[in-house]
PDB file of N, CA and C in Angstrom:
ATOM      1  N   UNK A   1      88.736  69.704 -96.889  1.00  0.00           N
ATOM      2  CA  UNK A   1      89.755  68.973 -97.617  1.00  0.00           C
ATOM      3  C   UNK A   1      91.045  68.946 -96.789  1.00  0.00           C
ATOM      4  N   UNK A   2      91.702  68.076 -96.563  1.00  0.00           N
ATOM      5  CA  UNK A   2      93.155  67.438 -95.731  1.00  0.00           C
ATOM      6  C   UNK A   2      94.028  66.908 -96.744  1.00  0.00           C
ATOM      7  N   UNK A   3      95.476  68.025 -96.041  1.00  0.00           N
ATOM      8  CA  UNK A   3      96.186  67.994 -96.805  1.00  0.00           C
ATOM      9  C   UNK A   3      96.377  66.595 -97.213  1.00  0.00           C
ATOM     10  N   UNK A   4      97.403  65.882 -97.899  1.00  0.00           N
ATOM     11  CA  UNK A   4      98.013  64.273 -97.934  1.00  0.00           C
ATOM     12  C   UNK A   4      99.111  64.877 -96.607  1.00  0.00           C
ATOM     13  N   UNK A   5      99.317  63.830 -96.055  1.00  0.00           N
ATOM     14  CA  UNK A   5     100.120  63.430 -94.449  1.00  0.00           C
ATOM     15  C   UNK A   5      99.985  64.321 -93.648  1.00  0.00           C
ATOM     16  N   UNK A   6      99.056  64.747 -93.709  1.00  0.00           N
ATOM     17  CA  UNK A   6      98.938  65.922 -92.406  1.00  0.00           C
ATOM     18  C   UNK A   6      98.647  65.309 -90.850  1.00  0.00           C
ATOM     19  N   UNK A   7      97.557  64.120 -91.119  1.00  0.00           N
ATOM     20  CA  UNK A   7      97.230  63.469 -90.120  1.00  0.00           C
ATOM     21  C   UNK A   7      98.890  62.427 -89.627  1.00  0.00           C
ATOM     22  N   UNK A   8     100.246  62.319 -90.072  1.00  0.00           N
ATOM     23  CA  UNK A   8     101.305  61.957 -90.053  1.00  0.00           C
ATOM     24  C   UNK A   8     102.210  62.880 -89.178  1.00  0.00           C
ATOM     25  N   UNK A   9     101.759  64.393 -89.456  1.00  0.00           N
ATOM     26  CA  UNK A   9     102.574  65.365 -89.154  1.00  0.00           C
ATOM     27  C   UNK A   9     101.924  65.588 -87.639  1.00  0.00           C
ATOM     28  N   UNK A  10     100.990  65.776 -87.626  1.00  0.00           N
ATOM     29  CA  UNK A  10     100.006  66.725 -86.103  1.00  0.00           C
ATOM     30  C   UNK A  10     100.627  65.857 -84.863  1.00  0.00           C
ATOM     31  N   UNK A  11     100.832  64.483 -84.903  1.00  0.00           N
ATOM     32  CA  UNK A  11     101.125  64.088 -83.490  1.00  0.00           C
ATOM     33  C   UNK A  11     102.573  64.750 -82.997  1.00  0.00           C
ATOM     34  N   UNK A  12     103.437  64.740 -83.755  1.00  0.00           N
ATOM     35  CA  UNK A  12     104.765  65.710 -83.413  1.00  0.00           C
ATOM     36  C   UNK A  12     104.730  67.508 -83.217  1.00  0.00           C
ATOM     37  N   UNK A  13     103.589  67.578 -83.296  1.00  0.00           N
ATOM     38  CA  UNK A  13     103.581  69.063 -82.865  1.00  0.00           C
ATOM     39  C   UNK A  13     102.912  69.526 -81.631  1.00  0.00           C
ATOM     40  N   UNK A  14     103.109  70.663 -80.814  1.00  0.00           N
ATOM     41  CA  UNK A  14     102.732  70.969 -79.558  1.00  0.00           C
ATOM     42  C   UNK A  14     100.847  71.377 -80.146  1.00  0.00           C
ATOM     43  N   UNK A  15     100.574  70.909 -79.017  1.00  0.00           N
ATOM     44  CA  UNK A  15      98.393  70.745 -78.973  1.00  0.00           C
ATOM     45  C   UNK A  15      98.734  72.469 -79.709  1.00  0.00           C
ATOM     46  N   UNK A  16      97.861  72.533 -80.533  1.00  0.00           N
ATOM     47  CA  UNK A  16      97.237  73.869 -81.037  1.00  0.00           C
ATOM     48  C   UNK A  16      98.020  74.640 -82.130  1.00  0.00           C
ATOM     49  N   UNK A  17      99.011  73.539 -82.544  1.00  0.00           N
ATOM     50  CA  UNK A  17     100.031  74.426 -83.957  1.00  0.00           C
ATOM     51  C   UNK A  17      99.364  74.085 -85.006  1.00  0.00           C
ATOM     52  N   UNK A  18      99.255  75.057 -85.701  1.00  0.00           N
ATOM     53  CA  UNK A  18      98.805  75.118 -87.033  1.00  0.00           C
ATOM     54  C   UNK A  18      99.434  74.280 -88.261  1.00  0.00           C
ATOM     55  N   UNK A  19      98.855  72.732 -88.603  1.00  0.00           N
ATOM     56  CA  UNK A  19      99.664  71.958 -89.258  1.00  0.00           C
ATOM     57  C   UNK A  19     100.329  72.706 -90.916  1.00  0.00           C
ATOM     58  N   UNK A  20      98.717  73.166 -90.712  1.00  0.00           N
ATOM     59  CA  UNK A  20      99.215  73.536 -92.351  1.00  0.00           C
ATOM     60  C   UNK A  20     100.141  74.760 -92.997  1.00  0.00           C
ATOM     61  N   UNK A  21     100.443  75.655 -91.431  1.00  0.00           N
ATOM     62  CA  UNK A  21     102.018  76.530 -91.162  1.00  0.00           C
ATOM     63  C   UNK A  21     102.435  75.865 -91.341  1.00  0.00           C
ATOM     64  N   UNK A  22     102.862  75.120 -90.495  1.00  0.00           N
ATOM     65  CA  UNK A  22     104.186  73.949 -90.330  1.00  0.00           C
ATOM     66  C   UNK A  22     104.804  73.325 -91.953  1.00  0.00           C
ATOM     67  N   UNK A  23     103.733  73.094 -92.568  1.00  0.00           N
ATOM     68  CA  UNK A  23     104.261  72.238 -93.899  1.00  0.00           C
ATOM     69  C   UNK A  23     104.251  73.226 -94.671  1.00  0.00           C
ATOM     70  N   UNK A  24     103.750  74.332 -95.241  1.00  0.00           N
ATOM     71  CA  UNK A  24     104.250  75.328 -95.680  1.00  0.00           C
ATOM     72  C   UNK A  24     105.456  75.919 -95.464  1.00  0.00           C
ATOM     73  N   UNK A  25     105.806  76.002 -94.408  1.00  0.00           N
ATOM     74  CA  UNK A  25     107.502  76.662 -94.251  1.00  0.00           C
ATOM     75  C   UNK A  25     107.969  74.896 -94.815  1.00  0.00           C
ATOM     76  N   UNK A  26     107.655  73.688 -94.166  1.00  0.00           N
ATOM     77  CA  UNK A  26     108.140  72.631 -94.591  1.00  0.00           C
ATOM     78  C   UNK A  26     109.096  72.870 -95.856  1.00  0.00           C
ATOM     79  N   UNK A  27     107.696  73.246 -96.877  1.00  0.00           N
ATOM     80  CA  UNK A  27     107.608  73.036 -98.251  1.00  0.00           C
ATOM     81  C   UNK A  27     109.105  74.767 -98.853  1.00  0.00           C
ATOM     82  N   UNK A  28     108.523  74.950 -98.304  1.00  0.00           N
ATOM     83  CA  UNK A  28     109.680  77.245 -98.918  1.00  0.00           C
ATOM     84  C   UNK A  28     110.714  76.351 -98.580  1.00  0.00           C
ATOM     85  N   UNK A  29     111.125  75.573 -97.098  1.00  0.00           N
ATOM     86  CA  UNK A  29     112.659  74.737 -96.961  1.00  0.00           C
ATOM     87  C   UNK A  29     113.209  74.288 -97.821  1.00  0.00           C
ATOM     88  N   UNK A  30     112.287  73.381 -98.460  1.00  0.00           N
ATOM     89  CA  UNK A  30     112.641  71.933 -99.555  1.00  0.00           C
ATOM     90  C   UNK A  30     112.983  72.572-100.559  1.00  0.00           C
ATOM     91  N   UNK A  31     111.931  74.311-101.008  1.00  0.00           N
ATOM     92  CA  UNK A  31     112.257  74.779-102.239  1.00  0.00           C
ATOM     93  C   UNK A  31     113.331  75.226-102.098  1.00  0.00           C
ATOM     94  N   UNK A  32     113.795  76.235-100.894  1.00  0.00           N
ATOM     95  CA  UNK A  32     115.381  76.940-101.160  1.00  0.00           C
ATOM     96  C   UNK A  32     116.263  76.124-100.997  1.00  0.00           C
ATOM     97  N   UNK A  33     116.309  74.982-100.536  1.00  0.00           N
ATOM     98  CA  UNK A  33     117.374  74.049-100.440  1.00  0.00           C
ATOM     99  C   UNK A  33     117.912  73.661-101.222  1.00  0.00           C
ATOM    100  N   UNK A  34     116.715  72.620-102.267  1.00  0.00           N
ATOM    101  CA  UNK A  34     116.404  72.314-103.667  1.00  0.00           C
ATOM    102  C   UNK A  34     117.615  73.627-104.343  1.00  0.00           C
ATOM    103  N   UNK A  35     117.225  74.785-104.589  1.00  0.00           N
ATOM    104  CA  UNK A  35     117.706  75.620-105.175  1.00  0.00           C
ATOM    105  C   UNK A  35     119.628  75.907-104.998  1.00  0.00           C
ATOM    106  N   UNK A  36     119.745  75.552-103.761  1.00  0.00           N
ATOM    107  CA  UNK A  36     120.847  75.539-103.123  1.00  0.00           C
ATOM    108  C   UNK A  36     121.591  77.181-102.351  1.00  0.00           C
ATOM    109  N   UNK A  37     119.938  77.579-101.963  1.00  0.00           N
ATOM    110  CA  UNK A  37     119.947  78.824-101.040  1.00  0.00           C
ATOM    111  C   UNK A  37     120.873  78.794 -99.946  1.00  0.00           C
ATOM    112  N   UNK A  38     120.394  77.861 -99.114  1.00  0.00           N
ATOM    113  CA  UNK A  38     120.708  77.368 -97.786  1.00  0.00           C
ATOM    114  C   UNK A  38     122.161  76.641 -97.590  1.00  0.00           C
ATOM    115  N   UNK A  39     122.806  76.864 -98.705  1.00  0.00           N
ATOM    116  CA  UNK A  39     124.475  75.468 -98.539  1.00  0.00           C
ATOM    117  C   UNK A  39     125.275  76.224 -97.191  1.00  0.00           C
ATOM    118  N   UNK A  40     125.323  77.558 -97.165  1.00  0.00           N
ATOM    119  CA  UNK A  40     125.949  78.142 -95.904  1.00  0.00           C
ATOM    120  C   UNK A  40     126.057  77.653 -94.222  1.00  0.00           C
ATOM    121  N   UNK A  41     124.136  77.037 -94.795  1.00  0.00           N
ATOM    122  CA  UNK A  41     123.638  76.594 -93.728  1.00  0.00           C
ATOM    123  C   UNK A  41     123.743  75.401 -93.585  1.00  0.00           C
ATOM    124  N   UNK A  42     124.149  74.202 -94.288  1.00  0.00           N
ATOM    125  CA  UNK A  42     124.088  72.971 -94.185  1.00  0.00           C
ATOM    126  C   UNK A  42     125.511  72.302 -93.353  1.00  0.00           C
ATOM    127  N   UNK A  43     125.128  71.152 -92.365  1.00  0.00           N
ATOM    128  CA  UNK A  43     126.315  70.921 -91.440  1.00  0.00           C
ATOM    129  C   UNK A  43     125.698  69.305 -91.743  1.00  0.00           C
ATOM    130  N   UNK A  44     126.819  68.637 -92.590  1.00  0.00           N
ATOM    131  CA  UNK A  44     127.078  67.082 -92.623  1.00  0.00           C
ATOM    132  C   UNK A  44     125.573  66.701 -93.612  1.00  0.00           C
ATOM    133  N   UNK A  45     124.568  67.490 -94.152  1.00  0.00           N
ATOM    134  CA  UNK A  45     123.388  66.997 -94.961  1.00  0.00           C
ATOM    135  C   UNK A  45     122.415  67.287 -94.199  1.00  0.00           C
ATOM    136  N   UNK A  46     122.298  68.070 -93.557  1.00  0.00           N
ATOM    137  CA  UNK A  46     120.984  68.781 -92.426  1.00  0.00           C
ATOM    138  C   UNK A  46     121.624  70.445 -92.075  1.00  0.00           C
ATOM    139  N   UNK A  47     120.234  70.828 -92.412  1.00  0.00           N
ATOM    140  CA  UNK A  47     119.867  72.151 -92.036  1.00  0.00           C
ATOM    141  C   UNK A  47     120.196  72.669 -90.315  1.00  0.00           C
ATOM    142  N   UNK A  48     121.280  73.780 -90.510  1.00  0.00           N
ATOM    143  CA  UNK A  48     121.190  74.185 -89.301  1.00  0.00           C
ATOM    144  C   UNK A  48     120.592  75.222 -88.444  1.00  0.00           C
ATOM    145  N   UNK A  49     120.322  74.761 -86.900  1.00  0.00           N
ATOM    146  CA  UNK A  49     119.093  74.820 -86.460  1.00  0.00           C
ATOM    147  C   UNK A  49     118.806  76.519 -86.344  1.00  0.00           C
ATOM    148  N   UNK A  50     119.664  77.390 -86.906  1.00  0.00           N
ATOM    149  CA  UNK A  50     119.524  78.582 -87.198  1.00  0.00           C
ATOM    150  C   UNK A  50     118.405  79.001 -88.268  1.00  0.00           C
ATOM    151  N   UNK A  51     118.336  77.672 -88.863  1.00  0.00           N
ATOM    152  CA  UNK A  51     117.600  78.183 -90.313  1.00  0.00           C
ATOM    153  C   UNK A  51     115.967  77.630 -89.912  1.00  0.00           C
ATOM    154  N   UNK A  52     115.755  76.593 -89.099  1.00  0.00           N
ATOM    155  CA  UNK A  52     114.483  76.153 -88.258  1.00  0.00           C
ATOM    156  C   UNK A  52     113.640  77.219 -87.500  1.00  0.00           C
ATOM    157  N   UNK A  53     114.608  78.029 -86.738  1.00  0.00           N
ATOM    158  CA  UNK A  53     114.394  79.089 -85.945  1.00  0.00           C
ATOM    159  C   UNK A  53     113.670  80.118 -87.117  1.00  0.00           C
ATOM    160  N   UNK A  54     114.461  80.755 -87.837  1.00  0.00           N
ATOM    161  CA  UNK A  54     114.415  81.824 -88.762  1.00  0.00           C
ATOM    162  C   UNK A  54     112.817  81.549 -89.972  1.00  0.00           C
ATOM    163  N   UNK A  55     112.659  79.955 -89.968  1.00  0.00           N
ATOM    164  CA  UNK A  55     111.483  79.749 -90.461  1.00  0.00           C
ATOM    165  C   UNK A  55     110.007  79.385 -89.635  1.00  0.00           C
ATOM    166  N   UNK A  56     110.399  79.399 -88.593  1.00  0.00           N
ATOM    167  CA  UNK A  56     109.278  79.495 -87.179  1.00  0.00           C
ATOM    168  C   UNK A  56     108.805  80.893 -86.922  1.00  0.00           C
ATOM    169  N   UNK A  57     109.833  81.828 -87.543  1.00  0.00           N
ATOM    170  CA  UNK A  57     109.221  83.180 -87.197  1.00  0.00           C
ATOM    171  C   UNK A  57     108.986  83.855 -88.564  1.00  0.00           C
ATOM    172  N   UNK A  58     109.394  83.728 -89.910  1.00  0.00           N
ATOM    173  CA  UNK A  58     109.094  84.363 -91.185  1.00  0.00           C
ATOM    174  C   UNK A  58     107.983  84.511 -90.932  1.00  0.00           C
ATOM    175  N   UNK A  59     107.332  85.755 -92.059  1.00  0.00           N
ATOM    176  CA  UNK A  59     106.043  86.064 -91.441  1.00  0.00           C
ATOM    177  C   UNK A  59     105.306  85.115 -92.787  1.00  0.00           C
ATOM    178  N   UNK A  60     104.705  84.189 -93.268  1.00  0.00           N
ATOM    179  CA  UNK A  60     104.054  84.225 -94.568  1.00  0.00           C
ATOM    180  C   UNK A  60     102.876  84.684 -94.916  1.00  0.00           C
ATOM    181  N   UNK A  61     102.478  85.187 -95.703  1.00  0.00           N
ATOM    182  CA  UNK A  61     101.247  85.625 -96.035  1.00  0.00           C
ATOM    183  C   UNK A  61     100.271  85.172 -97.375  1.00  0.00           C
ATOM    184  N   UNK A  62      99.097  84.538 -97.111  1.00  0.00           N
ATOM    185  CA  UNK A  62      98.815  83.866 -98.649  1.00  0.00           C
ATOM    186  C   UNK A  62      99.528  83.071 -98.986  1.00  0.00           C
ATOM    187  N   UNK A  63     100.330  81.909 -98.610  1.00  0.00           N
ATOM    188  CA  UNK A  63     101.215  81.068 -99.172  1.00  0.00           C
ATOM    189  C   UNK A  63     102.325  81.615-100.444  1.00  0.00           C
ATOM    190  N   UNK A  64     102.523  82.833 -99.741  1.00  0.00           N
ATOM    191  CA  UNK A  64     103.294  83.238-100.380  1.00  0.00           C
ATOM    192  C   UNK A  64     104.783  83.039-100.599  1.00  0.00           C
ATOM    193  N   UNK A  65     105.393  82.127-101.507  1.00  0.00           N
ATOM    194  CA  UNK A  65     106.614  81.795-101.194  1.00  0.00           C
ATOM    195  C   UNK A  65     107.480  81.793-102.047  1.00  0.00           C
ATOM    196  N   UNK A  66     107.509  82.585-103.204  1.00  0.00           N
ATOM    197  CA  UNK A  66     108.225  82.504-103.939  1.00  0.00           C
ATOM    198  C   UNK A  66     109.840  83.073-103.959  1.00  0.00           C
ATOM    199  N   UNK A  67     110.850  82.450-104.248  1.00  0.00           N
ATOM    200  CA  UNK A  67     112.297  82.707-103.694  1.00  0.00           C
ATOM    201  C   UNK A  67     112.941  84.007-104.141  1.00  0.00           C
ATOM    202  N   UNK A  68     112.279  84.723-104.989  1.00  0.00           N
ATOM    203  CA  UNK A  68     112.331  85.849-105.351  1.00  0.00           C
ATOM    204  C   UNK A  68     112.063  87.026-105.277  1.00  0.00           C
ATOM    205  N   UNK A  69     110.539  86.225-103.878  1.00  0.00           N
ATOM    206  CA  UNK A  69     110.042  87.531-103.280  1.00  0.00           C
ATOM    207  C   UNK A  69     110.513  87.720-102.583  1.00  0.00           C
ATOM    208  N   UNK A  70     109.709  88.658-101.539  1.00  0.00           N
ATOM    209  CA  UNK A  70     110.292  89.625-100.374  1.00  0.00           C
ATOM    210  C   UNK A  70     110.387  89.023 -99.100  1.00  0.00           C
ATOM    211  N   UNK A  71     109.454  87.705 -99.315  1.00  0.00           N
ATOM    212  CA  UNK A  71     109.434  87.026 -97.970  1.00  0.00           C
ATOM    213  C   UNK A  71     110.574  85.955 -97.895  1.00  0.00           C
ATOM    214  N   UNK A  72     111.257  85.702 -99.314  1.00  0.00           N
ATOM    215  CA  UNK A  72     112.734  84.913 -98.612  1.00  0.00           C
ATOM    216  C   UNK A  72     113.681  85.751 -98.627  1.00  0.00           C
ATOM    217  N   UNK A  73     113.707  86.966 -98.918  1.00  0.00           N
ATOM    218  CA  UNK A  73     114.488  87.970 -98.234  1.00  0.00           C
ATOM    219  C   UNK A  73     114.659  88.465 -96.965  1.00  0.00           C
ATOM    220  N   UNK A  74     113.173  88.517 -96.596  1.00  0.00           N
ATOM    221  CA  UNK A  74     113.153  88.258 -95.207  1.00  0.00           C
ATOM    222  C   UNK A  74     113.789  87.560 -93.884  1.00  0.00           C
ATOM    223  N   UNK A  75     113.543  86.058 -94.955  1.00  0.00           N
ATOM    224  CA  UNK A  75     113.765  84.735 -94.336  1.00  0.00           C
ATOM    225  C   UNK A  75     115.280  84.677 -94.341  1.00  0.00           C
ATOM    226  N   UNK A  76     115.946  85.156 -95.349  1.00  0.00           N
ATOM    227  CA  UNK A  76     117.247  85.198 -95.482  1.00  0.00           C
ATOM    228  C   UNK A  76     118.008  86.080 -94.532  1.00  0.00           C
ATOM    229  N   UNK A  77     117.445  87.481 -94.002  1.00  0.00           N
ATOM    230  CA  UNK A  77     118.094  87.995 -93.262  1.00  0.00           C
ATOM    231  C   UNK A  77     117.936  87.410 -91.722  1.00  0.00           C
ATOM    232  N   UNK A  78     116.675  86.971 -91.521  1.00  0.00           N
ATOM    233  CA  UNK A  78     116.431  86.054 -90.291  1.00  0.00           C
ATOM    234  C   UNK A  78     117.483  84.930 -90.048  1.00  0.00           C
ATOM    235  N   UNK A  79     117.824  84.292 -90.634  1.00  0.00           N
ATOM    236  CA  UNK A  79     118.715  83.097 -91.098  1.00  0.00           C
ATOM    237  C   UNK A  79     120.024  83.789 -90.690  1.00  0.00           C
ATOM    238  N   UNK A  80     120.539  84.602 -90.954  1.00  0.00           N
ATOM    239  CA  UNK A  80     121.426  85.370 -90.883  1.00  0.00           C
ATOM    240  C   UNK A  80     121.873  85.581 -89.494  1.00  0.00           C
ATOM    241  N   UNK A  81     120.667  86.904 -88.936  1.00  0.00           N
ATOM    242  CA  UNK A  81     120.600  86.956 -87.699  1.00  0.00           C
ATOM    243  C   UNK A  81     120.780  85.945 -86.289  1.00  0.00           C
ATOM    244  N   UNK A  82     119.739  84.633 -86.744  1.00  0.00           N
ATOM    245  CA  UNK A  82     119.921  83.543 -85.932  1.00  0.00           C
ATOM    246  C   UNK A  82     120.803  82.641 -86.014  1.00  0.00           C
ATOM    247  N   UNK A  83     121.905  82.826 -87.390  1.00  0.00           N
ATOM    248  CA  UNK A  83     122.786  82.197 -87.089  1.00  0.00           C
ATOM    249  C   UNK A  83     124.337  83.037 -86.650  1.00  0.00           C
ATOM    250  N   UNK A  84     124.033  84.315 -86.251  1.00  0.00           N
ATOM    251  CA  UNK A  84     125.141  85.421 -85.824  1.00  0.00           C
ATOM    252  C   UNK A  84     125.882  85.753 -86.630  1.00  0.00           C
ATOM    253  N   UNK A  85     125.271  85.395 -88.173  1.00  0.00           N
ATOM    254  CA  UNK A  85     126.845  86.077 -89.511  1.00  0.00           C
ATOM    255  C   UNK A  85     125.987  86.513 -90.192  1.00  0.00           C
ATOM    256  N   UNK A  86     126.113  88.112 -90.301  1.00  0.00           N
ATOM    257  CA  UNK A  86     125.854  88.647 -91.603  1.00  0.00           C
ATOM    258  C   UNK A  86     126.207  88.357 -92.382  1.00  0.00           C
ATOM    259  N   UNK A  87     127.546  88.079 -92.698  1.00  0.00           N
ATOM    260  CA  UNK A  87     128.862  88.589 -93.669  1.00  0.00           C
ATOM    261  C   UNK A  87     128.274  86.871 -94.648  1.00  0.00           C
ATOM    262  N   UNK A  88     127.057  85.948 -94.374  1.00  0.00           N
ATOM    263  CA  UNK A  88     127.467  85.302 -95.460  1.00  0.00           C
ATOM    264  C   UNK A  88     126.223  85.056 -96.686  1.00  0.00           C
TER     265      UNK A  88
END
């Protein structure tokens, strides 16, 4: 079974990335954004590229993504780190 637009997504990625990583962090983005996690991070209506980074390396496990768990805590201190401010 294939996802819907996956065959949309694969030509923009380097030979051998895992599409259905890719749209999973996609998808945790859209949700904390949605939520208005990420406003710290937003420059002019786009995500900054601190927060791209920080979701290339979250670890996920089981599609696990709920904003309450431990893995956007994670993601949050990553975010942090790659963008050089604790303090926000």
């Amino acid at each position: 079974m294939k996802a819907v637009g996956v065959e949309l997504l694969a030509p923009y990625l380097s030979p051998g990335a895992d599409v259905f990583a890719v749209g999973l962090r996609c998808g945790f983005l859209q949700m904390i954004t949605k939520f208005g996690v990420l406003g710290p991070w937003m420059r002019e209506g786009a995500l900054d590229d601190a927060v791209f980074r920080a979701a290339a390396e979250c670890p996920f496990k089981n599609g696990d993504i709920d904003p309450a768990d431990f893995v956007a805590q994670v993601f949050m201190a990553q975010v942090q780190a790659e963008a050089g401010n604790s303090d926000l």
